[in-house]
PDB file of N, CA and C in Angstrom:
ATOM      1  N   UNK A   1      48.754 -88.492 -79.396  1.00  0.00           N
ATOM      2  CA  UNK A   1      48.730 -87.185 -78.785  1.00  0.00           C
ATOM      3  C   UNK A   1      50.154 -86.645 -78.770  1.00  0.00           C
ATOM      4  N   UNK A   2      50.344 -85.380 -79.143  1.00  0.00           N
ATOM      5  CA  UNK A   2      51.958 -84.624 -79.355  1.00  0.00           C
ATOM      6  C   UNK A   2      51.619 -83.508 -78.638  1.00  0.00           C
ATOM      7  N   UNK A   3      51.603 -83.479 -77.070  1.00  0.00           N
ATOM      8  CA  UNK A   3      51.392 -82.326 -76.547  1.00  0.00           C
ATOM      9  C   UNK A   3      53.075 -81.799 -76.349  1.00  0.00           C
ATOM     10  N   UNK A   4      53.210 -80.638 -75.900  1.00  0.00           N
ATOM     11  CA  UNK A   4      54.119 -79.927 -75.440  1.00  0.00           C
ATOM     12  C   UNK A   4      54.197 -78.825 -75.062  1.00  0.00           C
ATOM     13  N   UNK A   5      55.336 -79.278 -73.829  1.00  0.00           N
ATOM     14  CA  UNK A   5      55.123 -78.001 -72.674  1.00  0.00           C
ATOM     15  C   UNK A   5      56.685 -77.496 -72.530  1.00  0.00           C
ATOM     16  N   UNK A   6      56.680 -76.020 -72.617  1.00  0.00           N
ATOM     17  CA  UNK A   6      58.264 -75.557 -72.135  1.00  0.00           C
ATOM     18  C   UNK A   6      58.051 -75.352 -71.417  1.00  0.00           C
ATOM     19  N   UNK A   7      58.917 -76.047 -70.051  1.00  0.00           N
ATOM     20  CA  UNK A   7      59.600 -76.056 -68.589  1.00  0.00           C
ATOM     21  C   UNK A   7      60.581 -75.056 -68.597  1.00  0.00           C
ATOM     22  N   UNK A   8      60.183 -73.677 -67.723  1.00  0.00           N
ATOM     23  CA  UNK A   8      61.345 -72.975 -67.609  1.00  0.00           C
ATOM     24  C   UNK A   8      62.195 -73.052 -65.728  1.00  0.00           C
ATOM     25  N   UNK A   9      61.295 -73.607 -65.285  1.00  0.00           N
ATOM     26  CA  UNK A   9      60.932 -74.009 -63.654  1.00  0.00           C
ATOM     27  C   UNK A   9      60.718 -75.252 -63.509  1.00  0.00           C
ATOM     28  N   UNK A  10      60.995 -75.938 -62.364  1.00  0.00           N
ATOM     29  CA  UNK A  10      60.762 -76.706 -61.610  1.00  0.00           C
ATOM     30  C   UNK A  10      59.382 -77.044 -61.560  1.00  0.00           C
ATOM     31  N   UNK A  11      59.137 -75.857 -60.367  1.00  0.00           N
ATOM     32  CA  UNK A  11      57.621 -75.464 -60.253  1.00  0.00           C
ATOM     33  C   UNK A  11      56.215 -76.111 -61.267  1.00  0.00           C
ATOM     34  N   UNK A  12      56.682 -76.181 -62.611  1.00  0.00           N
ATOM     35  CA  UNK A  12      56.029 -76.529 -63.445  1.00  0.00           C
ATOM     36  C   UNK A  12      56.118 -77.458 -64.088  1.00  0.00           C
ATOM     37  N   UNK A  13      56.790 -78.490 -62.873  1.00  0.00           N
ATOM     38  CA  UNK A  13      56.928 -79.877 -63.418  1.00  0.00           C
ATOM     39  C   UNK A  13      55.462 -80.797 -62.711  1.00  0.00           C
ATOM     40  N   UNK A  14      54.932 -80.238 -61.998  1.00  0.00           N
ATOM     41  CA  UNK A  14      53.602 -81.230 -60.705  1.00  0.00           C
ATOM     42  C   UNK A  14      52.442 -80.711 -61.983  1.00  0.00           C
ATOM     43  N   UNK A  15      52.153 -79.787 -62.162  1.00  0.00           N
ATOM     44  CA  UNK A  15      51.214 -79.685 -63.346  1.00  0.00           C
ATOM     45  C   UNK A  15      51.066 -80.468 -64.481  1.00  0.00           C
ATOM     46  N   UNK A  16      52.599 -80.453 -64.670  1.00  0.00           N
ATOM     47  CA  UNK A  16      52.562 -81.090 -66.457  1.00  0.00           C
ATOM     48  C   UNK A  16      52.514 -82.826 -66.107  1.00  0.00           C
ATOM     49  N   UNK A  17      52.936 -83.306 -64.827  1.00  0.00           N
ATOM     50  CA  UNK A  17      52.964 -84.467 -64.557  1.00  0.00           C
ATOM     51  C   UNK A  17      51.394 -85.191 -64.127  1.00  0.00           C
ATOM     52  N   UNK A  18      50.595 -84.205 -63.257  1.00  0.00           N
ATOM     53  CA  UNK A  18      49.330 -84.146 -63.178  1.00  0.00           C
ATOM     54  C   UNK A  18      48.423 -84.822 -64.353  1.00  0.00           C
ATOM     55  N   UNK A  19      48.782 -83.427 -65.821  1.00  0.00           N
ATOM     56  CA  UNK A  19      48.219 -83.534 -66.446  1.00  0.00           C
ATOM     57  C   UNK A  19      48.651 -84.718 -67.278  1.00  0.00           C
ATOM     58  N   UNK A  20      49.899 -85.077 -67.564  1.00  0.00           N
ATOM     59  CA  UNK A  20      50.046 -86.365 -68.213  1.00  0.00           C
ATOM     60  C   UNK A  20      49.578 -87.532 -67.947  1.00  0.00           C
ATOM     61  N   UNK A  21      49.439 -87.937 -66.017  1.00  0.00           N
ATOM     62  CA  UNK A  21      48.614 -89.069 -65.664  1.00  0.00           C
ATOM     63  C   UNK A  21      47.078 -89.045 -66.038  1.00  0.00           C
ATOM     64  N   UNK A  22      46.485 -87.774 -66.111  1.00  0.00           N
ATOM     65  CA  UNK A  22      45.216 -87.798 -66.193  1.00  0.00           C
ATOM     66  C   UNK A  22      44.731 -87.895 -67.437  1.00  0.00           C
ATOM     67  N   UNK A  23      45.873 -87.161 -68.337  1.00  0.00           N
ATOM     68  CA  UNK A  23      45.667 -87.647 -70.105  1.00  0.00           C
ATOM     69  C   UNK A  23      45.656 -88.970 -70.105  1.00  0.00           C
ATOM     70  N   UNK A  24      46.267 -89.882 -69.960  1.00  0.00           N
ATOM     71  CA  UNK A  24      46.248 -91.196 -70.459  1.00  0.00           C
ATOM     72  C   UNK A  24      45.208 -91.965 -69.286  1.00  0.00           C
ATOM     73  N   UNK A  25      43.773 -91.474 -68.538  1.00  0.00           N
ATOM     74  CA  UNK A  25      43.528 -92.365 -68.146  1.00  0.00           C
ATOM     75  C   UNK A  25      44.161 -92.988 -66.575  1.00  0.00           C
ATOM     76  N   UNK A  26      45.209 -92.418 -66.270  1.00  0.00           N
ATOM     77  CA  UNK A  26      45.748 -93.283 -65.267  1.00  0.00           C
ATOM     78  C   UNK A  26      45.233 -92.395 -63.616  1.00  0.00           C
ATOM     79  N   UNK A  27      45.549 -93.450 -62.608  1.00  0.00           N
ATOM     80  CA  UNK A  27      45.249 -92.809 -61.375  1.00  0.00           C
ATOM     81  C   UNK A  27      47.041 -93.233 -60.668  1.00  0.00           C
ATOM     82  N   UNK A  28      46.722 -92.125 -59.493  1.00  0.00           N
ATOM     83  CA  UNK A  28      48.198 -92.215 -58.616  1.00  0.00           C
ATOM     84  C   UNK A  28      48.581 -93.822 -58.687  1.00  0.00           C
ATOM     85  N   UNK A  29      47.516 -94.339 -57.998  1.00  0.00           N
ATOM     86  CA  UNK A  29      47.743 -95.991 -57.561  1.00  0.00           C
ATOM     87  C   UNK A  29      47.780 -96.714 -58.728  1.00  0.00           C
ATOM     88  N   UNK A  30      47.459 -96.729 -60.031  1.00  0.00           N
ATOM     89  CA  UNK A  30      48.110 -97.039 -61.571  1.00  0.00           C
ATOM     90  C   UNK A  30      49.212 -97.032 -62.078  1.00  0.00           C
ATOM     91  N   UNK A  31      50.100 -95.708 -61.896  1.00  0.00           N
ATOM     92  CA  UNK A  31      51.383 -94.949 -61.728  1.00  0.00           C
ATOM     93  C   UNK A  31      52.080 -95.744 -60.578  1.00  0.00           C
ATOM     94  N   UNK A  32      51.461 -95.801 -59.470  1.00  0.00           N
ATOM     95  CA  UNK A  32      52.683 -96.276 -58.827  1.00  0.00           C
ATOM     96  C   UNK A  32      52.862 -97.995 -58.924  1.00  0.00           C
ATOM     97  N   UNK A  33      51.981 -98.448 -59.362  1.00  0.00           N
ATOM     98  CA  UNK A  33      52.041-100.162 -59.760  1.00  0.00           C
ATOM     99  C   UNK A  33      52.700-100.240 -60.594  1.00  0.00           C
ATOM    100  N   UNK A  34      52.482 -99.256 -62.052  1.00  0.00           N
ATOM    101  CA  UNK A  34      53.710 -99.448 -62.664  1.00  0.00           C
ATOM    102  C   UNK A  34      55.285 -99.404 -62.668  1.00  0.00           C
ATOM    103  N   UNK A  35      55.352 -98.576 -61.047  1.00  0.00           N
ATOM    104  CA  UNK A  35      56.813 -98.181 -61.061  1.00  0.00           C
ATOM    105  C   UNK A  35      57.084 -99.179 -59.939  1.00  0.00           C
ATOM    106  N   UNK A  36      56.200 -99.778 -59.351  1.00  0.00           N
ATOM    107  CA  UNK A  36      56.284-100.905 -58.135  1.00  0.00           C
ATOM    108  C   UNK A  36      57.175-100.482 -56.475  1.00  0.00           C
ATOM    109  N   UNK A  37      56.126 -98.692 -56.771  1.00  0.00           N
ATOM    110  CA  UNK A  37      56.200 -98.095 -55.571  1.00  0.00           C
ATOM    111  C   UNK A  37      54.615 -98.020 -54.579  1.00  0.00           C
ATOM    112  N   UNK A  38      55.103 -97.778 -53.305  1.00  0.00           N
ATOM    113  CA  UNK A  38      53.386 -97.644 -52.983  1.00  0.00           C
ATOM    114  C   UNK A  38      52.804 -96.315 -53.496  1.00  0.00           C
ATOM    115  N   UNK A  39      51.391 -95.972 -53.525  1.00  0.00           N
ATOM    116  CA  UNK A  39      51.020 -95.186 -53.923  1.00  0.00           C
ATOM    117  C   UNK A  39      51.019 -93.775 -52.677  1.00  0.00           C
ATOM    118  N   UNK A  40      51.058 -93.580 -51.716  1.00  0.00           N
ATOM    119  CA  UNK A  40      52.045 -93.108 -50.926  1.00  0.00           C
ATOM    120  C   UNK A  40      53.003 -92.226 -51.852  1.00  0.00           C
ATOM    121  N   UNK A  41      53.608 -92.878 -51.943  1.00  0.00           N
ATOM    122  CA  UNK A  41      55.305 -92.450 -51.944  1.00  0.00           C
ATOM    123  C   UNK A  41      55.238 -91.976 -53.520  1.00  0.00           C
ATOM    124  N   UNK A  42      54.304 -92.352 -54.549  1.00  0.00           N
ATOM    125  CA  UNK A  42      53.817 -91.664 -56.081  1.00  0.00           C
ATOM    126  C   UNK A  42      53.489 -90.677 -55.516  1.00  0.00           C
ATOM    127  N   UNK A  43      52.682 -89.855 -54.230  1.00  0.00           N
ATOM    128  CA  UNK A  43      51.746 -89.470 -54.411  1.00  0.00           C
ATOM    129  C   UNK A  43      53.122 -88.392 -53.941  1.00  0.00           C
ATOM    130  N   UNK A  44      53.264 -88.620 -52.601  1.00  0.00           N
ATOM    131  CA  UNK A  44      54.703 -87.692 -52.520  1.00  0.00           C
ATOM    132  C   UNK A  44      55.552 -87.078 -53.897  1.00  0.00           C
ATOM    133  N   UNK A  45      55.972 -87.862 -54.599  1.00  0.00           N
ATOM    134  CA  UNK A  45      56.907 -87.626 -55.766  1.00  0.00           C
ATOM    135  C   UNK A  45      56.582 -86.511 -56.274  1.00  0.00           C
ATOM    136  N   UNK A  46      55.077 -86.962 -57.264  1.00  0.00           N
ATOM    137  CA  UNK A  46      54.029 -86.069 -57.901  1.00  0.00           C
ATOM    138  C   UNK A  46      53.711 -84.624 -57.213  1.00  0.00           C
ATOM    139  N   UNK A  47      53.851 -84.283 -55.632  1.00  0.00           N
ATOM    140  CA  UNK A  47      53.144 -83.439 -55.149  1.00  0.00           C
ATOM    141  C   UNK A  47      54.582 -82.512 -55.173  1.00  0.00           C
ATOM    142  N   UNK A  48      56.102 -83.082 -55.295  1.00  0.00           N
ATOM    143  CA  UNK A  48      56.861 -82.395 -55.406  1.00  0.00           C
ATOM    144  C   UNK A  48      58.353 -83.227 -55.712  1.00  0.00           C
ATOM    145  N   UNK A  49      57.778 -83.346 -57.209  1.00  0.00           N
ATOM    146  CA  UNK A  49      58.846 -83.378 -58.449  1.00  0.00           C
ATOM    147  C   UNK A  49      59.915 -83.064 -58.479  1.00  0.00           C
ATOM    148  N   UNK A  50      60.117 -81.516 -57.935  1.00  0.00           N
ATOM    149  CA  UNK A  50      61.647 -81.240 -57.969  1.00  0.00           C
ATOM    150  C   UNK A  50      62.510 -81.996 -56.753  1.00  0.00           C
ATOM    151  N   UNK A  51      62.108 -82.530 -55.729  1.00  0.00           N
ATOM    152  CA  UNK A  51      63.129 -82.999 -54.676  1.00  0.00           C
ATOM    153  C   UNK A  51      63.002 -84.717 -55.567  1.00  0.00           C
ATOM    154  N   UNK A  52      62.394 -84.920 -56.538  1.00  0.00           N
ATOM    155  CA  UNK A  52      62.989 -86.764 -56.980  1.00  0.00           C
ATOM    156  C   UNK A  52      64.220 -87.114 -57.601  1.00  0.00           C
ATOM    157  N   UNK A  53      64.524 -87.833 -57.995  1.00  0.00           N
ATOM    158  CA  UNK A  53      66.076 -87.910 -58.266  1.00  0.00           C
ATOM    159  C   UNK A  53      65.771 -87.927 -59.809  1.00  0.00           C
ATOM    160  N   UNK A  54      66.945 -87.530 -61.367  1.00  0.00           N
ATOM    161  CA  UNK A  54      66.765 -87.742 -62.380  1.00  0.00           C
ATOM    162  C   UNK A  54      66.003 -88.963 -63.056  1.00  0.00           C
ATOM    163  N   UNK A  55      66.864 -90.370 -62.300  1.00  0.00           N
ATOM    164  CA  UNK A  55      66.606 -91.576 -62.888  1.00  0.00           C
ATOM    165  C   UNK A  55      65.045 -91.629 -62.584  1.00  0.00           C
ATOM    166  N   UNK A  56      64.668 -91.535 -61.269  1.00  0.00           N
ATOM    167  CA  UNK A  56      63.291 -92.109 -60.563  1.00  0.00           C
ATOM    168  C   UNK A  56      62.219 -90.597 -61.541  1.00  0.00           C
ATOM    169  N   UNK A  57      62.148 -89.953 -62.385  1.00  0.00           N
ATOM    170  CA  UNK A  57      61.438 -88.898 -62.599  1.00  0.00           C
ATOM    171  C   UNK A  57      61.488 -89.592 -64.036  1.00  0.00           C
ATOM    172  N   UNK A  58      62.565 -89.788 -64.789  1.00  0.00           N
ATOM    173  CA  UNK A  58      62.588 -90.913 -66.188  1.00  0.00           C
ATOM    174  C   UNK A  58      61.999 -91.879 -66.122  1.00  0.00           C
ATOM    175  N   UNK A  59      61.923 -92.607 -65.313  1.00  0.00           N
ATOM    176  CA  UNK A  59      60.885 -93.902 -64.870  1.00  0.00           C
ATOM    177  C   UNK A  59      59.635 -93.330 -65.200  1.00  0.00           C
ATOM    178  N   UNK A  60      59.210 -92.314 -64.204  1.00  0.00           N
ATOM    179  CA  UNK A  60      57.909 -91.483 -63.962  1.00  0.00           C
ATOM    180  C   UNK A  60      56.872 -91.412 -65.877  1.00  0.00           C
ATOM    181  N   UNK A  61      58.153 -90.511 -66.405  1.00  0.00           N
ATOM    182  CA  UNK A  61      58.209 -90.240 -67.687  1.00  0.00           C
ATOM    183  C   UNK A  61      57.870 -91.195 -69.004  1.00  0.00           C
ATOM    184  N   UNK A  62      58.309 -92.524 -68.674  1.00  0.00           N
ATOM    185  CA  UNK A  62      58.396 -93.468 -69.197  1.00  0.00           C
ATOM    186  C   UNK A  62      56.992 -94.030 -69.410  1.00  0.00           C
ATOM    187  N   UNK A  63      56.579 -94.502 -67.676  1.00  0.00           N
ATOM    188  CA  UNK A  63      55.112 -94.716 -67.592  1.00  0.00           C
ATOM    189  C   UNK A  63      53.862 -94.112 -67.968  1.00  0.00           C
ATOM    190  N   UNK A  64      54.259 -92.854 -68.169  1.00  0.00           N
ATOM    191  CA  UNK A  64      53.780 -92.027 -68.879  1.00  0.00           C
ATOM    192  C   UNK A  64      53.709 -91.433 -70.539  1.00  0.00           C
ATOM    193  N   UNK A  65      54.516 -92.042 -70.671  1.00  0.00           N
ATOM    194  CA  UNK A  65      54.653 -92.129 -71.985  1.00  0.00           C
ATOM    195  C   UNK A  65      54.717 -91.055 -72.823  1.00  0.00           C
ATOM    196  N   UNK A  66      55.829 -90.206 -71.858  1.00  0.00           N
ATOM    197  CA  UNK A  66      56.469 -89.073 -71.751  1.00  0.00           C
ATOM    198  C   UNK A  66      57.810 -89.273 -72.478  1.00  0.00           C
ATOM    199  N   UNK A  67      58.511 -88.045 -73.473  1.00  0.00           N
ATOM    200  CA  UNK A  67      59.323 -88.026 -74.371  1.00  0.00           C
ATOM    201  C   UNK A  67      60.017 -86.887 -73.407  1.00  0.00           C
ATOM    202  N   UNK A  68      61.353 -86.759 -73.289  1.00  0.00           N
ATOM    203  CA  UNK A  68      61.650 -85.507 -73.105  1.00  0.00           C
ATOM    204  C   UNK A  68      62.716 -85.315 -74.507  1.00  0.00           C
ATOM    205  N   UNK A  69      62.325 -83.452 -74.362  1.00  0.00           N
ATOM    206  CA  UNK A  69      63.444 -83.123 -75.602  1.00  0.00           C
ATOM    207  C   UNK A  69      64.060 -81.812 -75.106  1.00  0.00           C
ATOM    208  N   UNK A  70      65.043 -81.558 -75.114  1.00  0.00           N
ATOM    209  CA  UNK A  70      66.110 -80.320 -74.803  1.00  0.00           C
ATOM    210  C   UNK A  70      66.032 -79.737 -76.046  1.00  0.00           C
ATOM    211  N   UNK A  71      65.945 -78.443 -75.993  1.00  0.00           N
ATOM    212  CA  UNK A  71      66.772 -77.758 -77.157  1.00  0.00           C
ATOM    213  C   UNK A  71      67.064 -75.959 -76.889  1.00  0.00           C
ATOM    214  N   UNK A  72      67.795 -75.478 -77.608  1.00  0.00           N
ATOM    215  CA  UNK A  72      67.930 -74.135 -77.311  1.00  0.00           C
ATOM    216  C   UNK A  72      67.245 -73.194 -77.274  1.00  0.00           C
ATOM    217  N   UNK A  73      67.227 -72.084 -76.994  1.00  0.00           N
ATOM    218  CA  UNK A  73      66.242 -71.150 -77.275  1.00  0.00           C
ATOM    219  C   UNK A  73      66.716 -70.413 -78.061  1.00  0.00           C
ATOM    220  N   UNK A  74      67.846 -69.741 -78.190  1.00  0.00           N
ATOM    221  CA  UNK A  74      68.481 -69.229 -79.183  1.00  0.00           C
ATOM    222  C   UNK A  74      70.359 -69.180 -78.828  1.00  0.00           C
ATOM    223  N   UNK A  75      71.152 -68.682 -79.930  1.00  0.00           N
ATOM    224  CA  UNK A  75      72.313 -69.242 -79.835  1.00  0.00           C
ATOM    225  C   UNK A  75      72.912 -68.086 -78.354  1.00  0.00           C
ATOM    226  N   UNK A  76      74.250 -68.112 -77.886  1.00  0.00           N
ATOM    227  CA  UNK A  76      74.463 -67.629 -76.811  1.00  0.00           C
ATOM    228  C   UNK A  76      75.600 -66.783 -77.213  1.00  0.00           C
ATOM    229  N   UNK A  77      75.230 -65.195 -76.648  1.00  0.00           N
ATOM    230  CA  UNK A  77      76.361 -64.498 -77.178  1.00  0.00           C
ATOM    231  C   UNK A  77      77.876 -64.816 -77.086  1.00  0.00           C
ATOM    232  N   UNK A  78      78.680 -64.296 -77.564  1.00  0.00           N
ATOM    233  CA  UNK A  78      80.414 -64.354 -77.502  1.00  0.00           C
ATOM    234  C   UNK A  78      80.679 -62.895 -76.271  1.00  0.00           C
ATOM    235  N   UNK A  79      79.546 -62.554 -75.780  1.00  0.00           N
ATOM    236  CA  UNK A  79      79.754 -61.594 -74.484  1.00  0.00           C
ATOM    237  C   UNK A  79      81.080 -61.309 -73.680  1.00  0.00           C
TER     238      UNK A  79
END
């Protein structure tokens, strides 16, 4: 599966994370065994993504079997 989503927000990180656990099959308490948190504290994360820290959201990503990729949108004026 090669889905992809442009994140221009925060906001639209609990959706795409939603939908990635539920693509592969997994439940909160799946997710959080793999990260060897309680499911609690997954469930917190998930419900609001933007207050987790970089590393602990790469973990997230990982288990998920989530790629991230940066790239530009277009070049930036000499303004």
């Amino acid at each position: 599966m090669n889905t992809q989503y442009a994140l221009k927000t925060l906001n639209q990180l609990r959706p795409v994370l939603i939908g990635f656990r539920k693509a592969n099959g997994l439940t909160q308490k799946d997710v959080s065994e793999r990260l060897g948190i309680t499911q609690q504290t997954y469930a917190r994360l998930e419900a609001n993504p933007a207050s987790a820290g970089f590393e602990r959201l790469f973990r997230v990503f990982s288990v998920l079997g989530v790629e991230i990729v940066l790239s530009s949108r277009e070049p930036l004026s000499d303004a």
